[in-house]
PDB file of N, CA and C in Angstrom:
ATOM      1  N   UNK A   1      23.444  -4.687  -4.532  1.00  0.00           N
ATOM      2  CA  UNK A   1      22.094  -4.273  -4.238  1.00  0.00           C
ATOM      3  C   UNK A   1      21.995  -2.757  -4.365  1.00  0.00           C
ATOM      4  N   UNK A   2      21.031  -2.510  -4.630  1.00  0.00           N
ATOM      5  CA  UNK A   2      21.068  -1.038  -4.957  1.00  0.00           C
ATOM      6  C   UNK A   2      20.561  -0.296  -3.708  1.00  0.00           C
ATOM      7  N   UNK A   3      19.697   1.055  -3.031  1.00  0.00           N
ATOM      8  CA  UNK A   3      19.798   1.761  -2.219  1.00  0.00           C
ATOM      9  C   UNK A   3      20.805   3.086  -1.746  1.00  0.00           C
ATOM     10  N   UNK A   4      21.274   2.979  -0.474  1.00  0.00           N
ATOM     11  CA  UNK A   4      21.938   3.857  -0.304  1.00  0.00           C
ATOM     12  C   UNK A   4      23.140   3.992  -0.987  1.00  0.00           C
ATOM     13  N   UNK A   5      23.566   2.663  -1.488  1.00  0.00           N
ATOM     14  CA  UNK A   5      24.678   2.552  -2.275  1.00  0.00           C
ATOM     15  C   UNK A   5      24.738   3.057  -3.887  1.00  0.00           C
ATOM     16  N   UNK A   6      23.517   3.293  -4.263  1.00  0.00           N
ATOM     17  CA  UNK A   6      22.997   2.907  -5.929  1.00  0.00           C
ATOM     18  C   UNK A   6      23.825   3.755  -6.188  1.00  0.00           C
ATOM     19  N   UNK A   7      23.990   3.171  -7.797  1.00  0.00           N
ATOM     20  CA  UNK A   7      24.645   4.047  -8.649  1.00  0.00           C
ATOM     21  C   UNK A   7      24.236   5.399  -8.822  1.00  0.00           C
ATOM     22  N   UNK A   8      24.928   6.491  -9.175  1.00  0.00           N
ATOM     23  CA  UNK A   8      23.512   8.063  -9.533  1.00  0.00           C
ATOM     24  C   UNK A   8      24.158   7.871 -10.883  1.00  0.00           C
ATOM     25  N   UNK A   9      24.737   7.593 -11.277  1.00  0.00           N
ATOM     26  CA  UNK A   9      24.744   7.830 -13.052  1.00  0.00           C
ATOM     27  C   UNK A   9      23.177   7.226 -13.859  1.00  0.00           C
ATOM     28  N   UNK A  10      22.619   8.296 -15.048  1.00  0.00           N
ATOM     29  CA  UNK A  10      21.887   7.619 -14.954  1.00  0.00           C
ATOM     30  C   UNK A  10      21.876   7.079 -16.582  1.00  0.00           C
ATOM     31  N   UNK A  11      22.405   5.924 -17.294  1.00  0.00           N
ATOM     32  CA  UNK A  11      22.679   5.929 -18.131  1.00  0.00           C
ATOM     33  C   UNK A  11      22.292   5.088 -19.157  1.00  0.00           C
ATOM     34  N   UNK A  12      20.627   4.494 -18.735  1.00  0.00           N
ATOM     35  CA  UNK A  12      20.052   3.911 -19.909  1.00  0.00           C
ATOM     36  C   UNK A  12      18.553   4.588 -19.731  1.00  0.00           C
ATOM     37  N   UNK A  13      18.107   3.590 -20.714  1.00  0.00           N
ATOM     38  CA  UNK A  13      16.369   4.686 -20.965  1.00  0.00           C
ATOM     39  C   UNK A  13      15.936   3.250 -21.251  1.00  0.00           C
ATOM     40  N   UNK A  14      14.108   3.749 -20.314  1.00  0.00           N
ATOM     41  CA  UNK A  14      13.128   2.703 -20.497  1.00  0.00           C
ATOM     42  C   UNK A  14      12.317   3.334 -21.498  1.00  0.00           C
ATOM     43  N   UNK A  15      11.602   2.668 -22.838  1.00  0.00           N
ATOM     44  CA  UNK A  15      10.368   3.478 -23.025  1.00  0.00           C
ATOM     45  C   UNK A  15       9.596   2.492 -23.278  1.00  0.00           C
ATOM     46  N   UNK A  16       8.230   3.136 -22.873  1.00  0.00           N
ATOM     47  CA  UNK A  16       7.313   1.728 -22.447  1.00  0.00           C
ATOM     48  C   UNK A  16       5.731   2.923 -22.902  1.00  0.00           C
ATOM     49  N   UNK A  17       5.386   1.779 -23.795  1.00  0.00           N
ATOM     50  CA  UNK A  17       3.930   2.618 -24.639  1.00  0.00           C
ATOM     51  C   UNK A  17       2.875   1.718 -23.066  1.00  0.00           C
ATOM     52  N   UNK A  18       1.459   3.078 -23.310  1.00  0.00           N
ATOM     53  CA  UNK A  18       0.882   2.572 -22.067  1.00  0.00           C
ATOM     54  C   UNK A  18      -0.316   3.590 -22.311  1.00  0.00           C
ATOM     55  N   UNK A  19      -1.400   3.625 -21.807  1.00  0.00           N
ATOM     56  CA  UNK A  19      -3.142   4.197 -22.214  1.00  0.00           C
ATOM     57  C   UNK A  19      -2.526   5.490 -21.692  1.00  0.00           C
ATOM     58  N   UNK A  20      -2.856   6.907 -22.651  1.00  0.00           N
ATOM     59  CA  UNK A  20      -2.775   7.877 -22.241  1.00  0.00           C
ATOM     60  C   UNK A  20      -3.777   8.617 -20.969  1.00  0.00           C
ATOM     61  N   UNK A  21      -5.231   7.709 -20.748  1.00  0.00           N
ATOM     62  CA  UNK A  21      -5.690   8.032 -19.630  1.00  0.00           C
ATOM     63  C   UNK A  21      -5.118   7.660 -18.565  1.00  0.00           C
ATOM     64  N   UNK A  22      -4.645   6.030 -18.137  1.00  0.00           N
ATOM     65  CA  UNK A  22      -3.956   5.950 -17.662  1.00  0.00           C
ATOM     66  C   UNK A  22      -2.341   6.952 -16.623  1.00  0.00           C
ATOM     67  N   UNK A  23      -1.547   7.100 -17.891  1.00  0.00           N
ATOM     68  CA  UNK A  23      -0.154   7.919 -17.798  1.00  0.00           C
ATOM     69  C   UNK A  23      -0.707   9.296 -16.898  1.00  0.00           C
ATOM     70  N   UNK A  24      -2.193   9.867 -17.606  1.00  0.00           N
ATOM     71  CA  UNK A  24      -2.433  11.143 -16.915  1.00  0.00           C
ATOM     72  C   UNK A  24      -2.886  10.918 -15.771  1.00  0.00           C
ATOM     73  N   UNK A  25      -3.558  10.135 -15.382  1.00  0.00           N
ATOM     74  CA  UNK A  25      -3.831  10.302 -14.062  1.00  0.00           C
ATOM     75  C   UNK A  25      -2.970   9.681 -13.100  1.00  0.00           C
ATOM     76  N   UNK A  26      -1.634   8.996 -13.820  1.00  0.00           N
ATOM     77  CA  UNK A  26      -0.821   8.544 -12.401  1.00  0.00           C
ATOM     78  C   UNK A  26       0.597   9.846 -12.160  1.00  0.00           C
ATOM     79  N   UNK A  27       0.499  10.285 -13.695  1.00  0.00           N
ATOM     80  CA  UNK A  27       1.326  11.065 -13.491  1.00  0.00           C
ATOM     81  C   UNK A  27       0.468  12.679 -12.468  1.00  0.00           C
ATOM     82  N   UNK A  28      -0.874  13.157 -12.512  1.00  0.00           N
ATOM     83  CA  UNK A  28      -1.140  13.862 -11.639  1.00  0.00           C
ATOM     84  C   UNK A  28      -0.725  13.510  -9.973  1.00  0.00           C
ATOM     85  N   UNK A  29      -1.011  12.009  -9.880  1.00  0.00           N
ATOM     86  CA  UNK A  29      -0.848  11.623  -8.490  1.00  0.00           C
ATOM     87  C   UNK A  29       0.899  12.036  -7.999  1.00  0.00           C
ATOM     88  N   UNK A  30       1.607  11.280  -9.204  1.00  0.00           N
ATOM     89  CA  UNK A  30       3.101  11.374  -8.953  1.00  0.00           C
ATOM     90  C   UNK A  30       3.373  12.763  -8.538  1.00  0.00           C
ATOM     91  N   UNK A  31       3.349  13.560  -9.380  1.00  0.00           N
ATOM     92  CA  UNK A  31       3.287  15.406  -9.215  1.00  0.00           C
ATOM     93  C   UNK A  31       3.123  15.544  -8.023  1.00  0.00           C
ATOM     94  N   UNK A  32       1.717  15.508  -7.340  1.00  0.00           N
ATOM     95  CA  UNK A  32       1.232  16.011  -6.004  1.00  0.00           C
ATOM     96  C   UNK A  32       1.840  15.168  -5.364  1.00  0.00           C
ATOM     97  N   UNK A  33       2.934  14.532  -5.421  1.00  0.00           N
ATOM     98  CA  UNK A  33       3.551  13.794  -4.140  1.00  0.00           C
ATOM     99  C   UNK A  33       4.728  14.355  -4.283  1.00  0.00           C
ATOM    100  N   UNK A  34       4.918  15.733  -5.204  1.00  0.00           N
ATOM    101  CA  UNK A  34       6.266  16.268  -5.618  1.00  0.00           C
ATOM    102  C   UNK A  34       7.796  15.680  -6.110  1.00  0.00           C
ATOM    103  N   UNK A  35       6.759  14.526  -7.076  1.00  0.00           N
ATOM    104  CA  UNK A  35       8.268  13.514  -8.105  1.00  0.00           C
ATOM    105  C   UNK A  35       7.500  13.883  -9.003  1.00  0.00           C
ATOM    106  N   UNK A  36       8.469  13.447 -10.031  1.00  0.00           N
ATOM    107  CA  UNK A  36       8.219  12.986 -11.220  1.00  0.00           C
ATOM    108  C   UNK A  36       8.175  11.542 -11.565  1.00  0.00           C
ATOM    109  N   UNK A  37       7.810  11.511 -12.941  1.00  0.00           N
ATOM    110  CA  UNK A  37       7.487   9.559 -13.494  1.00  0.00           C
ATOM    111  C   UNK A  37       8.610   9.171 -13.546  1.00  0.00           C
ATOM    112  N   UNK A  38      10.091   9.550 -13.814  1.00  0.00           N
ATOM    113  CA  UNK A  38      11.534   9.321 -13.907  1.00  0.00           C
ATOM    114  C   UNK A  38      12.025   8.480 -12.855  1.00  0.00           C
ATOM    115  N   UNK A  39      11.958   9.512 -11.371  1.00  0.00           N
ATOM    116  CA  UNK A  39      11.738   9.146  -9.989  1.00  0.00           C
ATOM    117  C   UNK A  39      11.207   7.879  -9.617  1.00  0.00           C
ATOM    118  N   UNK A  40       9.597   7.958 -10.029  1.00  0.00           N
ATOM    119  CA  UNK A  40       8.800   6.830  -9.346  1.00  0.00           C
ATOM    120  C   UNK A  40       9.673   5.402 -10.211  1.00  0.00           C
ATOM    121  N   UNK A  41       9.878   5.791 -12.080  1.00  0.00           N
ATOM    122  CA  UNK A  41      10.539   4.373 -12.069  1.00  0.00           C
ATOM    123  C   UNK A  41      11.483   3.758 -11.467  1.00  0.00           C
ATOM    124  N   UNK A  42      12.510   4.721 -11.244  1.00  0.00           N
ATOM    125  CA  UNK A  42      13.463   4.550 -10.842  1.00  0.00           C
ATOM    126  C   UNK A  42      13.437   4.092  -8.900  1.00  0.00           C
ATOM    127  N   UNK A  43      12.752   4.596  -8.396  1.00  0.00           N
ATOM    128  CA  UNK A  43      12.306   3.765  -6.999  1.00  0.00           C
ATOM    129  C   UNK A  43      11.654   2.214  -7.266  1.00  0.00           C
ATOM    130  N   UNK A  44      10.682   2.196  -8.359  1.00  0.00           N
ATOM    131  CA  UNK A  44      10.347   0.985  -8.446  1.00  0.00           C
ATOM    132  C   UNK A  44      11.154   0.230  -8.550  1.00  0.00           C
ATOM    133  N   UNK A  45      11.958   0.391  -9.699  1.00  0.00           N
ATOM    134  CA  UNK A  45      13.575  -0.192 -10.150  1.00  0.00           C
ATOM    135  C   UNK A  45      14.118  -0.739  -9.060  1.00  0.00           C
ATOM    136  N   UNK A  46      14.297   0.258  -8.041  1.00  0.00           N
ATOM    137  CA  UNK A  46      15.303  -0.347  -6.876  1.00  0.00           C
ATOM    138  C   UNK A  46      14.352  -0.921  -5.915  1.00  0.00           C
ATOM    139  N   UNK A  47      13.556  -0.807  -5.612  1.00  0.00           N
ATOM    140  CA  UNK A  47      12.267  -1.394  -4.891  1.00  0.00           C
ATOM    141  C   UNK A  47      12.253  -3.053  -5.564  1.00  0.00           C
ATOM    142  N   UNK A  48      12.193  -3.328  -6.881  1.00  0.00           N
ATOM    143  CA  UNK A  48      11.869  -4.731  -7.377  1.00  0.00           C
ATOM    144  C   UNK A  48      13.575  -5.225  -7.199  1.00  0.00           C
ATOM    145  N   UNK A  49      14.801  -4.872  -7.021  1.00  0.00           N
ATOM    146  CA  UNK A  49      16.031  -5.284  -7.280  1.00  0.00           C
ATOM    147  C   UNK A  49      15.687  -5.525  -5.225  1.00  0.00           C
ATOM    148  N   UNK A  50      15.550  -4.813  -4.460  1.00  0.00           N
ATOM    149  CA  UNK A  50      16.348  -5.187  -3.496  1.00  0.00           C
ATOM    150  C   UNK A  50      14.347  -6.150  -2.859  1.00  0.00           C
ATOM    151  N   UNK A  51      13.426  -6.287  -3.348  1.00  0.00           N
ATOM    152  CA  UNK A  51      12.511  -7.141  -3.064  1.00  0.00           C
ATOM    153  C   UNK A  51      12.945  -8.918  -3.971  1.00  0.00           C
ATOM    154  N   UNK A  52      13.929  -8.922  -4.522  1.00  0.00           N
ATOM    155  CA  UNK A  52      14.593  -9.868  -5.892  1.00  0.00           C
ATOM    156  C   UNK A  52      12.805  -9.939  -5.827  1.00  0.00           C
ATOM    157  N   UNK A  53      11.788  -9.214  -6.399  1.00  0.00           N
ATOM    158  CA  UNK A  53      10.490  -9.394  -7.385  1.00  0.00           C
ATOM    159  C   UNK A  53       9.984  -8.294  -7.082  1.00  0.00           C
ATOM    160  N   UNK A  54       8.155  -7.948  -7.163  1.00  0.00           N
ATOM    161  CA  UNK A  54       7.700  -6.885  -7.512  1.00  0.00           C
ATOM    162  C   UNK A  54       7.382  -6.549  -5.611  1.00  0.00           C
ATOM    163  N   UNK A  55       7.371  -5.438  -5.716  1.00  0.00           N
ATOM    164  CA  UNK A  55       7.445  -4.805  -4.412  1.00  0.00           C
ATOM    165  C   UNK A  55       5.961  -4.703  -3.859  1.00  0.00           C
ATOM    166  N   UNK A  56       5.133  -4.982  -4.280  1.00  0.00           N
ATOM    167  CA  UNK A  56       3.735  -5.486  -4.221  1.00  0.00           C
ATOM    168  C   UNK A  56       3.190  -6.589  -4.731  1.00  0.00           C
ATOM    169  N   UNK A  57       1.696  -6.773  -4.346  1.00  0.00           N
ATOM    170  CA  UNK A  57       0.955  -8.130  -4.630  1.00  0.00           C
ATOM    171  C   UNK A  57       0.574  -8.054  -5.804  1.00  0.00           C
ATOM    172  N   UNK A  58       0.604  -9.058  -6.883  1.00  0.00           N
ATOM    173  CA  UNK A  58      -0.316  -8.983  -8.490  1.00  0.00           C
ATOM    174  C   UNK A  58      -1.582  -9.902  -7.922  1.00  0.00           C
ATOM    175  N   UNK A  59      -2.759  -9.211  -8.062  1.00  0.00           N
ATOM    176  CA  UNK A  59      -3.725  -9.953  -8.013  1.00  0.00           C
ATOM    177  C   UNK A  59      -4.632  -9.704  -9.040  1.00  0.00           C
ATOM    178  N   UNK A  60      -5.536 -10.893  -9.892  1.00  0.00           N
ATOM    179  CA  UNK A  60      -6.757 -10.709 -10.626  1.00  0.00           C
ATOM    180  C   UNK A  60      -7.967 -10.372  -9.953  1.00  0.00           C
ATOM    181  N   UNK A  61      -8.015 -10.381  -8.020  1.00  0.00           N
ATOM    182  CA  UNK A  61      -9.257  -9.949  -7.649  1.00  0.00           C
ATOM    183  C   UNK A  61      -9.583  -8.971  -7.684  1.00  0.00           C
ATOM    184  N   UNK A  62     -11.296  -8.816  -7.786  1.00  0.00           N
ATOM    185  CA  UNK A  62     -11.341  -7.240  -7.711  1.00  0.00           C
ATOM    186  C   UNK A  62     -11.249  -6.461  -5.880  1.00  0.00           C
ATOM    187  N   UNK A  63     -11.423  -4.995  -6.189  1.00  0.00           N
ATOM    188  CA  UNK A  63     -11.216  -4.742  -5.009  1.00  0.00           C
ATOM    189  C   UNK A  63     -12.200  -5.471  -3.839  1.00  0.00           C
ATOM    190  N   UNK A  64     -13.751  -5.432  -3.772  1.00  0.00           N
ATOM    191  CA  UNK A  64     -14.749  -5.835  -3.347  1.00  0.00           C
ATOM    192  C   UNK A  64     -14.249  -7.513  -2.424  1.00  0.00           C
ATOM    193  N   UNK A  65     -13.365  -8.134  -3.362  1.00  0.00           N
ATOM    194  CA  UNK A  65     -12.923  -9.930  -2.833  1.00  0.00           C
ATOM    195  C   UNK A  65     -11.603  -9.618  -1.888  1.00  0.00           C
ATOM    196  N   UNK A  66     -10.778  -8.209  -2.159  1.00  0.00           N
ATOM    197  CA  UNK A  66     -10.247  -8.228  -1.477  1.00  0.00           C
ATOM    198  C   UNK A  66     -10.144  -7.446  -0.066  1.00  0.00           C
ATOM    199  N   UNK A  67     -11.644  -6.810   0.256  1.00  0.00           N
ATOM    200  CA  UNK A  67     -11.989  -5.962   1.259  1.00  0.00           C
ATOM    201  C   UNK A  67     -12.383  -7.055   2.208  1.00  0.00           C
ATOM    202  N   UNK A  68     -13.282  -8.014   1.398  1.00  0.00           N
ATOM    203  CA  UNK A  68     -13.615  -9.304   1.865  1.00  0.00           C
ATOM    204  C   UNK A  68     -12.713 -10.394   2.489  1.00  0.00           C
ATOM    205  N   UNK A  69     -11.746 -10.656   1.748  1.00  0.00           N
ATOM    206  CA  UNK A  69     -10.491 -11.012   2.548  1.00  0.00           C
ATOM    207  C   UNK A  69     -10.502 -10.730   3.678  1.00  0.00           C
ATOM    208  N   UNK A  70      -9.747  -9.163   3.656  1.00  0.00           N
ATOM    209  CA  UNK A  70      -9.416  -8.171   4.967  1.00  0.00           C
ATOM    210  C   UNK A  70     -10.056  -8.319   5.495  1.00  0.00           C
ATOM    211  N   UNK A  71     -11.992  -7.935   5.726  1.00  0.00           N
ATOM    212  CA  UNK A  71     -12.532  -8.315   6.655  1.00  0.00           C
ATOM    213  C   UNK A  71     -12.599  -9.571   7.079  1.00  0.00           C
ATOM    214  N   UNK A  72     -12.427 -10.522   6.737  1.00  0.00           N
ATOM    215  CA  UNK A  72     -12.393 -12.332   6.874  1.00  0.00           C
ATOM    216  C   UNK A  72     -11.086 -12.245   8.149  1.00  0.00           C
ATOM    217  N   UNK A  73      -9.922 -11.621   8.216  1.00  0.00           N
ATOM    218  CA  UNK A  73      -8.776 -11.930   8.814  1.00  0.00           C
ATOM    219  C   UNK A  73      -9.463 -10.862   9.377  1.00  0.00           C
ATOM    220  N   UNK A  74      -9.665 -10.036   9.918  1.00  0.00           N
ATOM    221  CA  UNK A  74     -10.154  -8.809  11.018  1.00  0.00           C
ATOM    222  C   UNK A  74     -10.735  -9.852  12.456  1.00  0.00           C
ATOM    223  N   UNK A  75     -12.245 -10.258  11.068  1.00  0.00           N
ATOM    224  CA  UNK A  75     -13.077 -11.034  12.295  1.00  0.00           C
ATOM    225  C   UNK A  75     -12.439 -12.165  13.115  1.00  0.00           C
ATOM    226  N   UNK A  76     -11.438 -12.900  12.138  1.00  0.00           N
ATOM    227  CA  UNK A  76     -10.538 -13.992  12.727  1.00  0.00           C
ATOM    228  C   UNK A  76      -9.926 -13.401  13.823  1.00  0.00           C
ATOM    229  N   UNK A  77      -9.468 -12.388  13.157  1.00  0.00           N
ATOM    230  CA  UNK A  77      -8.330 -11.682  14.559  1.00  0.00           C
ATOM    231  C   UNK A  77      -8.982 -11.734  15.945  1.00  0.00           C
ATOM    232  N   UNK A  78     -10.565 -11.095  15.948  1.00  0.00           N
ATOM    233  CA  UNK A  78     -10.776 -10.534  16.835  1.00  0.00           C
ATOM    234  C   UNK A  78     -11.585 -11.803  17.526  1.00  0.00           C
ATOM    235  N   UNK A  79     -12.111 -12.829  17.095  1.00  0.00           N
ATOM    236  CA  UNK A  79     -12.473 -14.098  17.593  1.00  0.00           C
ATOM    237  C   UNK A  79     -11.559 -14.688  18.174  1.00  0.00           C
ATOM    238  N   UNK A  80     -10.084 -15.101  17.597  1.00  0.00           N
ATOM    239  CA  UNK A  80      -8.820 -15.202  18.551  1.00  0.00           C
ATOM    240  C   UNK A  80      -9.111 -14.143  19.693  1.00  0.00           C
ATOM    241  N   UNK A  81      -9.188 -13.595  19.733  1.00  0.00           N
ATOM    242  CA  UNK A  81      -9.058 -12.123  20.774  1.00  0.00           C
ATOM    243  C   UNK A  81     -10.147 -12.784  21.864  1.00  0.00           C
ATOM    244  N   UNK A  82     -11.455 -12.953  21.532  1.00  0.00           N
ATOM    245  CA  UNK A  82     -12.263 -13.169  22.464  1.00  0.00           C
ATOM    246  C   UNK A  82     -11.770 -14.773  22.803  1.00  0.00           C
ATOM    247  N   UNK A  83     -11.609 -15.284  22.241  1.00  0.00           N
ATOM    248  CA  UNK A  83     -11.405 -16.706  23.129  1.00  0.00           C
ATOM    249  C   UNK A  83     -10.456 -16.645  24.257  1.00  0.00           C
ATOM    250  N   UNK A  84      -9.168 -16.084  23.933  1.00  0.00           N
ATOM    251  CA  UNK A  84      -8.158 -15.523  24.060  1.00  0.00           C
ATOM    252  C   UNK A  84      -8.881 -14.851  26.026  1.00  0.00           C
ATOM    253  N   UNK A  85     -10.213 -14.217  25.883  1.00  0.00           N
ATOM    254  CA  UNK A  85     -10.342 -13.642  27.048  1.00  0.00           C
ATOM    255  C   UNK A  85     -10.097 -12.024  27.189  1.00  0.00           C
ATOM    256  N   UNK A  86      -9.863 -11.877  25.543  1.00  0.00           N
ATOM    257  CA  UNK A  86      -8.927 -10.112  25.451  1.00  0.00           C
ATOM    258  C   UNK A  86     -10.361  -9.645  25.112  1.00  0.00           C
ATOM    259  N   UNK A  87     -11.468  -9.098  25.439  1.00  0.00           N
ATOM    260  CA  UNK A  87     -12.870  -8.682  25.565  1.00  0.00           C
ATOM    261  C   UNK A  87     -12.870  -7.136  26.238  1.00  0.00           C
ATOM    262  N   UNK A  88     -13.938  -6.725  26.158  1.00  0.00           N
ATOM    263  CA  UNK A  88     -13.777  -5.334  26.973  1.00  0.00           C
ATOM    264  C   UNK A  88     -15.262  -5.012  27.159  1.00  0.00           C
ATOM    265  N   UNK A  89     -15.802  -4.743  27.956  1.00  0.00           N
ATOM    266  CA  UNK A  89     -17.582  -4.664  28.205  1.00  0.00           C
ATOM    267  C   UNK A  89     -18.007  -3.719  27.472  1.00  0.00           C
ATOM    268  N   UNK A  90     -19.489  -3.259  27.273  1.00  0.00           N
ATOM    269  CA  UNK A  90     -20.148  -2.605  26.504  1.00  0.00           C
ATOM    270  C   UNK A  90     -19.563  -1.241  26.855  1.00  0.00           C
ATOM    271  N   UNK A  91     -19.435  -0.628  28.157  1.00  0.00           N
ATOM    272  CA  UNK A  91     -19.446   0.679  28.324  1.00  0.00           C
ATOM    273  C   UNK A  91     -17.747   0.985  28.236  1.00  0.00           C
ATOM    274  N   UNK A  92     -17.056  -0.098  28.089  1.00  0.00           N
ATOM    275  CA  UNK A  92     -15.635   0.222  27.466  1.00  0.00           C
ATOM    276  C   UNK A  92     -15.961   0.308  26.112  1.00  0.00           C
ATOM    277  N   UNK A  93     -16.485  -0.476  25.437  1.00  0.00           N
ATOM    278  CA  UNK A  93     -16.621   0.276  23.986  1.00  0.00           C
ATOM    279  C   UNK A  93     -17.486   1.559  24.147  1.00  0.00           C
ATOM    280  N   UNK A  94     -18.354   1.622  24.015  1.00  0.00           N
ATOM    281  CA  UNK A  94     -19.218   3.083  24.566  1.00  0.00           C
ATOM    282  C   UNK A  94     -18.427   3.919  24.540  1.00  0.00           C
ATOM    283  N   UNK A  95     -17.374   3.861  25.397  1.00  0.00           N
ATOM    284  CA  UNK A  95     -16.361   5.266  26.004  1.00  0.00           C
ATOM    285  C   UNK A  95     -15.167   5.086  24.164  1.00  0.00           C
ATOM    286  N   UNK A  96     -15.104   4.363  23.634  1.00  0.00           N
ATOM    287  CA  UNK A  96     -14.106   3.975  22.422  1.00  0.00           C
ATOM    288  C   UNK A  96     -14.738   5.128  21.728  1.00  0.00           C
ATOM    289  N   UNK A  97     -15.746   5.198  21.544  1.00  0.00           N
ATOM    290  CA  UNK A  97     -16.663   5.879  21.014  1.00  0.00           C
ATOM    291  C   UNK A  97     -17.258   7.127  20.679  1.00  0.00           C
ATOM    292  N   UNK A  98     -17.504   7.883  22.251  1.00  0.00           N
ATOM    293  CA  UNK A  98     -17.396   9.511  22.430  1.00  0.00           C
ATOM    294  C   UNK A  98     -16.992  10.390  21.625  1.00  0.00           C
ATOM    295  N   UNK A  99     -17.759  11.324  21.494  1.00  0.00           N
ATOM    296  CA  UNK A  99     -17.301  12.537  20.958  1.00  0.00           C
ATOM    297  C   UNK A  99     -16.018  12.971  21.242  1.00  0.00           C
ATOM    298  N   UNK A 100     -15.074  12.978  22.337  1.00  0.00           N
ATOM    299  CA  UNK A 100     -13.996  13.396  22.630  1.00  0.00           C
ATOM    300  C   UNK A 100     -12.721  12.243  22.676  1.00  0.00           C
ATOM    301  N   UNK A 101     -13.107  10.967  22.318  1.00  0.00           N
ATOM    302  CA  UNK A 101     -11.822   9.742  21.933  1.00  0.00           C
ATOM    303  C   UNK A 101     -12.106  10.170  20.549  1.00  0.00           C
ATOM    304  N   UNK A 102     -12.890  10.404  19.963  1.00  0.00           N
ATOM    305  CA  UNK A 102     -13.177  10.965  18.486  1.00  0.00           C
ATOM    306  C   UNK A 102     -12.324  11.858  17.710  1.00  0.00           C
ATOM    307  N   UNK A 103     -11.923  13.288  18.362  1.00  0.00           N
ATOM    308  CA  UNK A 103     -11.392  14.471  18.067  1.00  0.00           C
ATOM    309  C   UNK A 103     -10.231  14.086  17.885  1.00  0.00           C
TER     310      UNK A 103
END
């Protein structure tokens, strides 16, 4: 498994054609997180070896179905919650609220 153990030799090459708008704007992001694209493959690399698959979700939804989701399991959550008896009165939310739980 790779990690703390990984090899540091680094002794093959990926090259992989891909939309030059694309490349530029992930490679700006990569930069301001102070890596390079070398780096990020190479974390992915070990990220998909020690996940044995991709270290994230592949989905065809758009974002919008999947905010929808999230909110779908929120409200669930919090309906468990009230049955549950885990509630809090108006002026406990009120106080959630304030300018100074805010800051």
């Amino acid at each position: 498994m790779m990690g703390a153990n990984a090899p540091t030799v680094k002794d093959d090459y990926i090259r992989v054609r891909t939309n030059k708008e694309l490349k530029k704007k992930a490679t700006e992001i990569v930069e301001s997180m102070q890596l390079d694209m070398s780096t990020v493959i190479n974390m992915t690399l070990d990220q998909i070896v020690r996940h044995n698959g991709l270290p994230f979700d592949v989905t065809n939804e758009d974002e919008a179905e999947i905010q929808f989701k999230k909110l779908q399991l929120e409200v669930a959550k919090g309906t468990t919650a009230a049955k549950a008896g885990k509630v809090k009165d108006i002026d406990e939310v009120r106080a959630l609220f304030t300018k100074s739980n805010l800051d």
